[in-house]
PDB file of N, CA and C in Angstrom:
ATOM      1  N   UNK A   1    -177.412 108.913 -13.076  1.00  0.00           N
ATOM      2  CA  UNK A   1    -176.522 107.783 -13.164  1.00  0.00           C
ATOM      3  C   UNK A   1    -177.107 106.631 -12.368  1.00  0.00           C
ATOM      4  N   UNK A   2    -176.796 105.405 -12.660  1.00  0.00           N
ATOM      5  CA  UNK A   2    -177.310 103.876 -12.297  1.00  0.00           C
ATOM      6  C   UNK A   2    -175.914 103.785 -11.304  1.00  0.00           C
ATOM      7  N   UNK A   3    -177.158 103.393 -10.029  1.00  0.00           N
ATOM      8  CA  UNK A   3    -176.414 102.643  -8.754  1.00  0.00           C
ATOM      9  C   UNK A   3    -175.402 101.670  -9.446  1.00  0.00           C
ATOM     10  N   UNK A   4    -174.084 101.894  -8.924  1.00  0.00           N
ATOM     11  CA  UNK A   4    -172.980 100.603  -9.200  1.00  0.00           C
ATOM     12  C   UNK A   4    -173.216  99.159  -8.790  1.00  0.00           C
ATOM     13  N   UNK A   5    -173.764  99.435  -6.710  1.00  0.00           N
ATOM     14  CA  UNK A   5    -173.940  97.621  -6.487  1.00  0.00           C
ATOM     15  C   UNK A   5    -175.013  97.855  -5.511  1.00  0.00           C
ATOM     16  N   UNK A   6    -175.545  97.429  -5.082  1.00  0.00           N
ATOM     17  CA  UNK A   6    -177.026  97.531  -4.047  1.00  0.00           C
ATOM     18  C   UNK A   6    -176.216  97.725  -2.573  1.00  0.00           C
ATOM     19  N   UNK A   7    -176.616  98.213  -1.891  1.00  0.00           N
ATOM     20  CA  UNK A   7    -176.763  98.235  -0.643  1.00  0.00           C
ATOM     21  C   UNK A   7    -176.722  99.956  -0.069  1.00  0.00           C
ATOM     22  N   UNK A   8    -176.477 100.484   0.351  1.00  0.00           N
ATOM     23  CA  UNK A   8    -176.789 102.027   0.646  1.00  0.00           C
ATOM     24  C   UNK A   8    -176.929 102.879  -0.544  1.00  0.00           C
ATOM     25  N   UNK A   9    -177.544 103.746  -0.564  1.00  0.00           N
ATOM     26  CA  UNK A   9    -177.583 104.755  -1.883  1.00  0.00           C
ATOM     27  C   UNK A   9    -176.864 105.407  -1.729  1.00  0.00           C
ATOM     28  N   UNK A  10    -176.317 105.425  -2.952  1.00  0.00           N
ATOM     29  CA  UNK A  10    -175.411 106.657  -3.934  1.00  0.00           C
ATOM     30  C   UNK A  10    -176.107 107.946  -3.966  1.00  0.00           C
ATOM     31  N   UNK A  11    -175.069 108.928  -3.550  1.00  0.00           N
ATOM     32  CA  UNK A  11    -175.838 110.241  -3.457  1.00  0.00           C
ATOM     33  C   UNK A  11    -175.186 110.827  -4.368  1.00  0.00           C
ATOM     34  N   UNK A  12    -175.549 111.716  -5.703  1.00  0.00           N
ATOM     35  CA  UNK A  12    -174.986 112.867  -6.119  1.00  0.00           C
ATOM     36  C   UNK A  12    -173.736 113.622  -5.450  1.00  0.00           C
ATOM     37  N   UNK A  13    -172.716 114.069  -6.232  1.00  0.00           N
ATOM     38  CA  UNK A  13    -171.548 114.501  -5.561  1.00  0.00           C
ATOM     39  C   UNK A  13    -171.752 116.015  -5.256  1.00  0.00           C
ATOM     40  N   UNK A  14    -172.255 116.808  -4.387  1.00  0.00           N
ATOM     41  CA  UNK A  14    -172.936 118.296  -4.631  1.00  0.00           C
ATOM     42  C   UNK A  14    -171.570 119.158  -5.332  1.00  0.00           C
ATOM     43  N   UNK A  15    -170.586 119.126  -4.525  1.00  0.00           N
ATOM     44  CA  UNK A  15    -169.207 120.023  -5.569  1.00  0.00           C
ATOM     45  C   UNK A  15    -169.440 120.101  -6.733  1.00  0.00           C
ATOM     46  N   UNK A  16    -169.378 118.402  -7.300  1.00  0.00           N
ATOM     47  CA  UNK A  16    -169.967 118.202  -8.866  1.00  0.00           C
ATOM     48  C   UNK A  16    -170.495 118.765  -9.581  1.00  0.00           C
ATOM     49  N   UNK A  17    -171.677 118.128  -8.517  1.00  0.00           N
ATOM     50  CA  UNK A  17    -173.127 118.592  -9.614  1.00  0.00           C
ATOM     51  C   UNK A  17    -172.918 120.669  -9.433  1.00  0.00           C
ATOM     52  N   UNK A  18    -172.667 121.194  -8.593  1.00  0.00           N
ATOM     53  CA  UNK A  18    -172.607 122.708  -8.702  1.00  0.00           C
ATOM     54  C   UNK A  18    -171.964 123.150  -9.950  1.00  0.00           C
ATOM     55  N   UNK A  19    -170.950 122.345 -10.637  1.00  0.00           N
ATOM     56  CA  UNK A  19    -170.516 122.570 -11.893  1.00  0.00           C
ATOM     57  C   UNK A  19    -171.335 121.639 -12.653  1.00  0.00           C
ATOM     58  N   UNK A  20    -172.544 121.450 -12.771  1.00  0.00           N
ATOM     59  CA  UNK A  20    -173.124 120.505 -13.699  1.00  0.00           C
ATOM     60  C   UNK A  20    -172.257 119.246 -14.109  1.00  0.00           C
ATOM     61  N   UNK A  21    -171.622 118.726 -13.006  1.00  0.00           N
ATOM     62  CA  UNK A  21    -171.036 117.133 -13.198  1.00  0.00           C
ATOM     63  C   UNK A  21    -172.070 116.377 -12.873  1.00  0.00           C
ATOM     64  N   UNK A  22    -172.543 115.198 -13.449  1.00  0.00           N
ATOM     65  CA  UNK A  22    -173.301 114.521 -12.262  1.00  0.00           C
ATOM     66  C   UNK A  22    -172.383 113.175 -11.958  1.00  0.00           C
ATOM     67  N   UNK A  23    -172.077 113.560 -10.791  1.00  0.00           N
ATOM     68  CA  UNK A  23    -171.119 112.279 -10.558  1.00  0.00           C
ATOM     69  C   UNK A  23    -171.538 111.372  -9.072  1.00  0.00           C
ATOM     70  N   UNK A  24    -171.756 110.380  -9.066  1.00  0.00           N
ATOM     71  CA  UNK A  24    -171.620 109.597  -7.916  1.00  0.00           C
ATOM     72  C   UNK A  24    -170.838 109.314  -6.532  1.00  0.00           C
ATOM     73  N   UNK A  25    -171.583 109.842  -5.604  1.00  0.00           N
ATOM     74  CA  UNK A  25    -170.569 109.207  -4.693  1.00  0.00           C
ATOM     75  C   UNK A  25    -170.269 107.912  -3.932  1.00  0.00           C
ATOM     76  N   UNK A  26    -169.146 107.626  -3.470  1.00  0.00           N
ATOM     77  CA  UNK A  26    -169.389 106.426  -3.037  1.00  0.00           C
ATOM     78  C   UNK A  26    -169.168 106.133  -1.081  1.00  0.00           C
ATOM     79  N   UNK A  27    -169.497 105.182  -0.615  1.00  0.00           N
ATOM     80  CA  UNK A  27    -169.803 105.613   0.990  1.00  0.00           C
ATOM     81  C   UNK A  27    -168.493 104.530   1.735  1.00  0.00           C
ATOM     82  N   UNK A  28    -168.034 105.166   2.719  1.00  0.00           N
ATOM     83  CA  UNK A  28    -166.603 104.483   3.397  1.00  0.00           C
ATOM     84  C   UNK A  28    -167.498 104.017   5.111  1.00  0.00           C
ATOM     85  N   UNK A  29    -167.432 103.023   4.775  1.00  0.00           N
ATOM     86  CA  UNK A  29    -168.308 102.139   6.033  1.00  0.00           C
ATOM     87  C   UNK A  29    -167.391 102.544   7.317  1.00  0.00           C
ATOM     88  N   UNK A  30    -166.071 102.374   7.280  1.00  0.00           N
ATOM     89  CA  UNK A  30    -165.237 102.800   8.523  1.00  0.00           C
ATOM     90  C   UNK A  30    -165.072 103.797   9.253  1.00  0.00           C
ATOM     91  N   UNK A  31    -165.196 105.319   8.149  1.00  0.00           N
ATOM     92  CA  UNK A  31    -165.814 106.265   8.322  1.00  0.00           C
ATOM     93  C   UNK A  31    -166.455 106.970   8.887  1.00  0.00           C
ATOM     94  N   UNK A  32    -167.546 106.176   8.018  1.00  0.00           N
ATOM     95  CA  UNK A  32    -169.048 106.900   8.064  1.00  0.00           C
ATOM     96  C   UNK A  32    -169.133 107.929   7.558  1.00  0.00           C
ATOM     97  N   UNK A  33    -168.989 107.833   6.070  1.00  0.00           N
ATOM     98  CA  UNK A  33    -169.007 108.949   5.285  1.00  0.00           C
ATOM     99  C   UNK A  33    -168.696 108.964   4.056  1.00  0.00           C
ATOM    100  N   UNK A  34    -169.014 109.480   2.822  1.00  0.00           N
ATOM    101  CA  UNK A  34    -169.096 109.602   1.827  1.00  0.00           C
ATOM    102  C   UNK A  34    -168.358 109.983   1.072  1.00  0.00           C
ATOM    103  N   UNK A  35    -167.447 110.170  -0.213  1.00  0.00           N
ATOM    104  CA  UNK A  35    -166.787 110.703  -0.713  1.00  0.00           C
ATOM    105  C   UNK A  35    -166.833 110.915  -2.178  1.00  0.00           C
ATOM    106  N   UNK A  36    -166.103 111.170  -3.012  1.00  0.00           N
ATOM    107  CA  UNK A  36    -166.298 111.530  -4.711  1.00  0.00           C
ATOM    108  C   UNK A  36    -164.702 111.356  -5.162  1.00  0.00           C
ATOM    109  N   UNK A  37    -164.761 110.334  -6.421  1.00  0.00           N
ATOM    110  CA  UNK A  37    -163.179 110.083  -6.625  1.00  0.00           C
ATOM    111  C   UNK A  37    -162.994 111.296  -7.753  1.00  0.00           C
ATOM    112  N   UNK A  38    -164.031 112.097  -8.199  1.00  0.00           N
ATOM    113  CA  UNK A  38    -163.247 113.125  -8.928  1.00  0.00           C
ATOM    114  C   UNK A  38    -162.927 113.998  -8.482  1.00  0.00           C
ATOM    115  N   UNK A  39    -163.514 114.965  -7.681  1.00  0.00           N
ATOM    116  CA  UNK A  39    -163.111 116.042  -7.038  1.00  0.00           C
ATOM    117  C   UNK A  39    -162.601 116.008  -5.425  1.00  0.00           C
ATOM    118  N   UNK A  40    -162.834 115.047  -4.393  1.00  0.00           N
ATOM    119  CA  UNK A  40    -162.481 114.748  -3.664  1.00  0.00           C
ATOM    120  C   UNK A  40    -163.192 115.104  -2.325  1.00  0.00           C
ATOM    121  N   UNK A  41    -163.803 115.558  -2.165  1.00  0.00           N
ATOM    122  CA  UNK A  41    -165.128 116.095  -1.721  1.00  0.00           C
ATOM    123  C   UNK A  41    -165.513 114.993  -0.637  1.00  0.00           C
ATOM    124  N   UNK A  42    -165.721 114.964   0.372  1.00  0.00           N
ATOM    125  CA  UNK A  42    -165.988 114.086   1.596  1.00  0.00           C
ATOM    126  C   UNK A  42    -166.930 114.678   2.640  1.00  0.00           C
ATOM    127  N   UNK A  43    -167.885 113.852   2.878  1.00  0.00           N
ATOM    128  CA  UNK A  43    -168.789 114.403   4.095  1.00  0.00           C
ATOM    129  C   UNK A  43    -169.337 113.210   4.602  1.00  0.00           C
ATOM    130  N   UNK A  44    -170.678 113.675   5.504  1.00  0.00           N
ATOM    131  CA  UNK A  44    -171.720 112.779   6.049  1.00  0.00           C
ATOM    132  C   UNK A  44    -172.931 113.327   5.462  1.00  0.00           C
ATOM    133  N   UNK A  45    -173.491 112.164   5.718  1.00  0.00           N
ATOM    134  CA  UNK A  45    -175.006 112.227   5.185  1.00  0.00           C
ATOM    135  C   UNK A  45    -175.705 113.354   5.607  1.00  0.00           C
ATOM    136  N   UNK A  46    -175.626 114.075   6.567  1.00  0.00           N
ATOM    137  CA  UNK A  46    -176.624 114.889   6.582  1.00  0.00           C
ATOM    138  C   UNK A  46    -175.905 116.573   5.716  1.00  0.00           C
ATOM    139  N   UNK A  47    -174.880 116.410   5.632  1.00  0.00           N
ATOM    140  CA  UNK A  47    -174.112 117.487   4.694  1.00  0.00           C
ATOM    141  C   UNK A  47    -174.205 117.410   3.542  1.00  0.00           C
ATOM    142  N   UNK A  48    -174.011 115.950   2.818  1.00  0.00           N
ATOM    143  CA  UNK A  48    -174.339 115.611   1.372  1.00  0.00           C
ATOM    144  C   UNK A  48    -175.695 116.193   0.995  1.00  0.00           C
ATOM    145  N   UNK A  49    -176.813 115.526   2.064  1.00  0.00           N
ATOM    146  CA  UNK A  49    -178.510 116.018   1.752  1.00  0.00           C
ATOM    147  C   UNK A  49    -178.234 117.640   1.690  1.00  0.00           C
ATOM    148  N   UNK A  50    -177.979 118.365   2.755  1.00  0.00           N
ATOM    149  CA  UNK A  50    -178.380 119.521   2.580  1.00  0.00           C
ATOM    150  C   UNK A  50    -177.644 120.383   1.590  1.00  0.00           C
ATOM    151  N   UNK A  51    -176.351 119.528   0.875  1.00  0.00           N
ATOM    152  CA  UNK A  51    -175.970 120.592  -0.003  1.00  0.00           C
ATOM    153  C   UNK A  51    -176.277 120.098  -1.234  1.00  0.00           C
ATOM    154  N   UNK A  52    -177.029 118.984  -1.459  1.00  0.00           N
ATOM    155  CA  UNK A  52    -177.954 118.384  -2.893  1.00  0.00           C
ATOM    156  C   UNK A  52    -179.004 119.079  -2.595  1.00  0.00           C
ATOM    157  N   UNK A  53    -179.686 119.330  -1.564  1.00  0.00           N
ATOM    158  CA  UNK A  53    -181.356 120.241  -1.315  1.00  0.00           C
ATOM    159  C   UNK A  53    -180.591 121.757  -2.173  1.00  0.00           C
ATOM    160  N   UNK A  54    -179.038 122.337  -1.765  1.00  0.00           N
ATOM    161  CA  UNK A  54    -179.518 123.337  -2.241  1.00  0.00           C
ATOM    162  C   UNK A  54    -179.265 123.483  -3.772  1.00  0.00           C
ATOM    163  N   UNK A  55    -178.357 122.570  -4.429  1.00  0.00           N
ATOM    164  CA  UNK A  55    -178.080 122.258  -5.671  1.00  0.00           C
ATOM    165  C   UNK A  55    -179.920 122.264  -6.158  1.00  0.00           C
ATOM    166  N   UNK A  56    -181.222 121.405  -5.279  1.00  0.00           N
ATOM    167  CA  UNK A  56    -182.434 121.275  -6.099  1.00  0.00           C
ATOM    168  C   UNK A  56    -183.105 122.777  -6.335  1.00  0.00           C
ATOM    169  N   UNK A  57    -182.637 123.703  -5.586  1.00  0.00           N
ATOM    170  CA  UNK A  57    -183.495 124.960  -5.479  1.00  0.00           C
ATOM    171  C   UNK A  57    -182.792 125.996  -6.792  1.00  0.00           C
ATOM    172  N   UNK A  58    -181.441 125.515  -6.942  1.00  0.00           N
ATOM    173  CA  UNK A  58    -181.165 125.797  -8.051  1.00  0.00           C
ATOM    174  C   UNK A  58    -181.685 125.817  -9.509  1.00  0.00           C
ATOM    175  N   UNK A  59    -182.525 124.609  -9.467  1.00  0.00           N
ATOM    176  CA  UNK A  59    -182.939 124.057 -10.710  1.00  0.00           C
ATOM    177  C   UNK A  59    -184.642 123.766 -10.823  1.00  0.00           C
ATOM    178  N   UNK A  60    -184.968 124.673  -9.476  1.00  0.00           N
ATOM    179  CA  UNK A  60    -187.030 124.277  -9.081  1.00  0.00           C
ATOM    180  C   UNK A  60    -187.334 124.882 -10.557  1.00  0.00           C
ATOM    181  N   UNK A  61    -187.492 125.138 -11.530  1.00  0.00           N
ATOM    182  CA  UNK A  61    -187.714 125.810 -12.488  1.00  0.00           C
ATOM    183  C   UNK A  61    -187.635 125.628 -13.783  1.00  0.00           C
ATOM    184  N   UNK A  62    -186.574 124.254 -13.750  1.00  0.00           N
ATOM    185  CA  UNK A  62    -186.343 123.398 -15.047  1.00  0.00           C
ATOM    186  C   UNK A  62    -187.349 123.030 -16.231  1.00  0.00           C
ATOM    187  N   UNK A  63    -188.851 122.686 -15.570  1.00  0.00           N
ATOM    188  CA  UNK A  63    -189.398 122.610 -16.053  1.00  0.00           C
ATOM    189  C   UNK A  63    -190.640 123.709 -16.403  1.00  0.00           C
ATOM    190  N   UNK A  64    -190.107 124.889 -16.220  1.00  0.00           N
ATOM    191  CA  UNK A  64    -191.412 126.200 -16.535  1.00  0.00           C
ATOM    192  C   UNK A  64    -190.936 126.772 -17.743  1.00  0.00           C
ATOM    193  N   UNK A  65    -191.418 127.640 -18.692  1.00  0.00           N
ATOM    194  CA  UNK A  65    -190.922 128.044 -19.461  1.00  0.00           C
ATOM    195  C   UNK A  65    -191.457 129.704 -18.934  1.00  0.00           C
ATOM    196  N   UNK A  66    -190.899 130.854 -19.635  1.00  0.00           N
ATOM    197  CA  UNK A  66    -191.148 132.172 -19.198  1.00  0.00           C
ATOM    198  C   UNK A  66    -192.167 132.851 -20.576  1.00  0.00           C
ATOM    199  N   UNK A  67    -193.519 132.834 -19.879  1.00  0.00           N
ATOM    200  CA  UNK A  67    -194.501 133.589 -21.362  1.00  0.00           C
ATOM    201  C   UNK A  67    -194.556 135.014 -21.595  1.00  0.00           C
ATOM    202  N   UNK A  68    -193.979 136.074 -20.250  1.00  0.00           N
ATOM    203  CA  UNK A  68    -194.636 137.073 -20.469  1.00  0.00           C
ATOM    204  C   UNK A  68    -193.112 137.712 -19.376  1.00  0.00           C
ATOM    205  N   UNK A  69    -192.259 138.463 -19.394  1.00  0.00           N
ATOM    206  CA  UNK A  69    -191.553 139.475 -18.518  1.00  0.00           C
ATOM    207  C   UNK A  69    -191.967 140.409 -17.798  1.00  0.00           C
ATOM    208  N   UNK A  70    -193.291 141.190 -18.574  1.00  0.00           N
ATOM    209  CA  UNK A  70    -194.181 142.126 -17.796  1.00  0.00           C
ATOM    210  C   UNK A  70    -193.144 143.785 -17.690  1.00  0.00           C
ATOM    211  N   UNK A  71    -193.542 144.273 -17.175  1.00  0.00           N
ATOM    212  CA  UNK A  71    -193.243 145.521 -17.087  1.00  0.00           C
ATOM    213  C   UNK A  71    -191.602 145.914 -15.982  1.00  0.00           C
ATOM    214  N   UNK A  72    -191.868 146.789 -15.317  1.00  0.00           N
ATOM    215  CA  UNK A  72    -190.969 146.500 -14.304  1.00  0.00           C
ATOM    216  C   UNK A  72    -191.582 146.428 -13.254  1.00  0.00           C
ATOM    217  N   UNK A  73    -191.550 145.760 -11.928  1.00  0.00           N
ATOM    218  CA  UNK A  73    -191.941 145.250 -10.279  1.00  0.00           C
ATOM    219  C   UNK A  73    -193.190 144.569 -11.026  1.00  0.00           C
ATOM    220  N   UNK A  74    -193.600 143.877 -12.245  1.00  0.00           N
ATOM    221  CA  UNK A  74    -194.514 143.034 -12.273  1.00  0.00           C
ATOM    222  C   UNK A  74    -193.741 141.340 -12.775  1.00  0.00           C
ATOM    223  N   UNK A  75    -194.763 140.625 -11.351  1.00  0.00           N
ATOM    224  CA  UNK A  75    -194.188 139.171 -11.524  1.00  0.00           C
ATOM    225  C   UNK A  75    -193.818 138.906 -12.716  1.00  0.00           C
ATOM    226  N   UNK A  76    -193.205 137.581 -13.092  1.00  0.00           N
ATOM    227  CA  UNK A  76    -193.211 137.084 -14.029  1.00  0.00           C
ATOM    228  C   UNK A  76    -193.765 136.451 -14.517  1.00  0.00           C
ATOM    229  N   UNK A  77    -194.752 135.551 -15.635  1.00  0.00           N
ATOM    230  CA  UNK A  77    -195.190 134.323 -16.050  1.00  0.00           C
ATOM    231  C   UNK A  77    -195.042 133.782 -16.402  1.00  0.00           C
ATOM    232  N   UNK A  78    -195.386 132.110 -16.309  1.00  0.00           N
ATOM    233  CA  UNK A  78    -194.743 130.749 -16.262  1.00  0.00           C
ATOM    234  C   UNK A  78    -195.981 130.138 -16.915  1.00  0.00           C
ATOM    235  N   UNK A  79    -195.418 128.732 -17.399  1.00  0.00           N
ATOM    236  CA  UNK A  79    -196.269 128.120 -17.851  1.00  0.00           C
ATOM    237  C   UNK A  79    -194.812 126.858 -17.747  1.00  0.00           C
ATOM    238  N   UNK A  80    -195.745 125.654 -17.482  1.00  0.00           N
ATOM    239  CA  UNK A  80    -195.407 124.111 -17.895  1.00  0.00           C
ATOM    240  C   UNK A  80    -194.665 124.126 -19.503  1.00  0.00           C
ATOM    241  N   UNK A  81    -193.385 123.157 -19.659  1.00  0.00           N
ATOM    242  CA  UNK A  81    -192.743 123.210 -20.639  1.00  0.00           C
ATOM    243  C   UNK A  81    -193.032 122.242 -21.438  1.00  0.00           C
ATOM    244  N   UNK A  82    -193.912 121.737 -22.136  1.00  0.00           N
ATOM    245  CA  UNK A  82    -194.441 120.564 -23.028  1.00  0.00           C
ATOM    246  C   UNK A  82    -192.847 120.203 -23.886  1.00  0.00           C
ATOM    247  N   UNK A  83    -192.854 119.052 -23.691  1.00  0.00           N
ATOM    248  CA  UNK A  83    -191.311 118.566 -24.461  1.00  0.00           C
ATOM    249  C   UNK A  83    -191.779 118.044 -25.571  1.00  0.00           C
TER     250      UNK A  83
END
């Protein structure tokens, strides 16, 4: 989603996005802190980051595709997903 107005960045809403919303949050200067008008969801910046870091580890993989399953206790193989 496209920033609404310039001045601090808009962070992903992590509640959200954990249900595949991607929704915006927006930041309360008096505060000091962040919030989401759909789900209601409120923090600080360093809570927002670390629960969008773990929303990214969710998804490190988006772009691999799976070539081979292998046997059983053998890795798996990956390859780059040409779109």
């Amino acid at each position: 989603m496209s920033q609404s107005k310039k001045g601090r960045l808009n962070y992903r809403c992590p509640a959200c996005f954990m249900r595949e919303i991607d929704m915006d949050m927006f930041y309360d200067e008096e505060k000091d802190e962040y919030y989401c008008l759909r789900c209601g969801y409120h923090g600080n910046e360093e809570d927002v980051l670390r629960l969008n870091e773990q929303a990214r580890y969710r998804y490190k993989m988006i772009n691999k595709r799976v070539t081979d399953f292998g046997e059983d206790n053998e890795p798996l193989k990956f390859e780059d997903n040409d779109k």
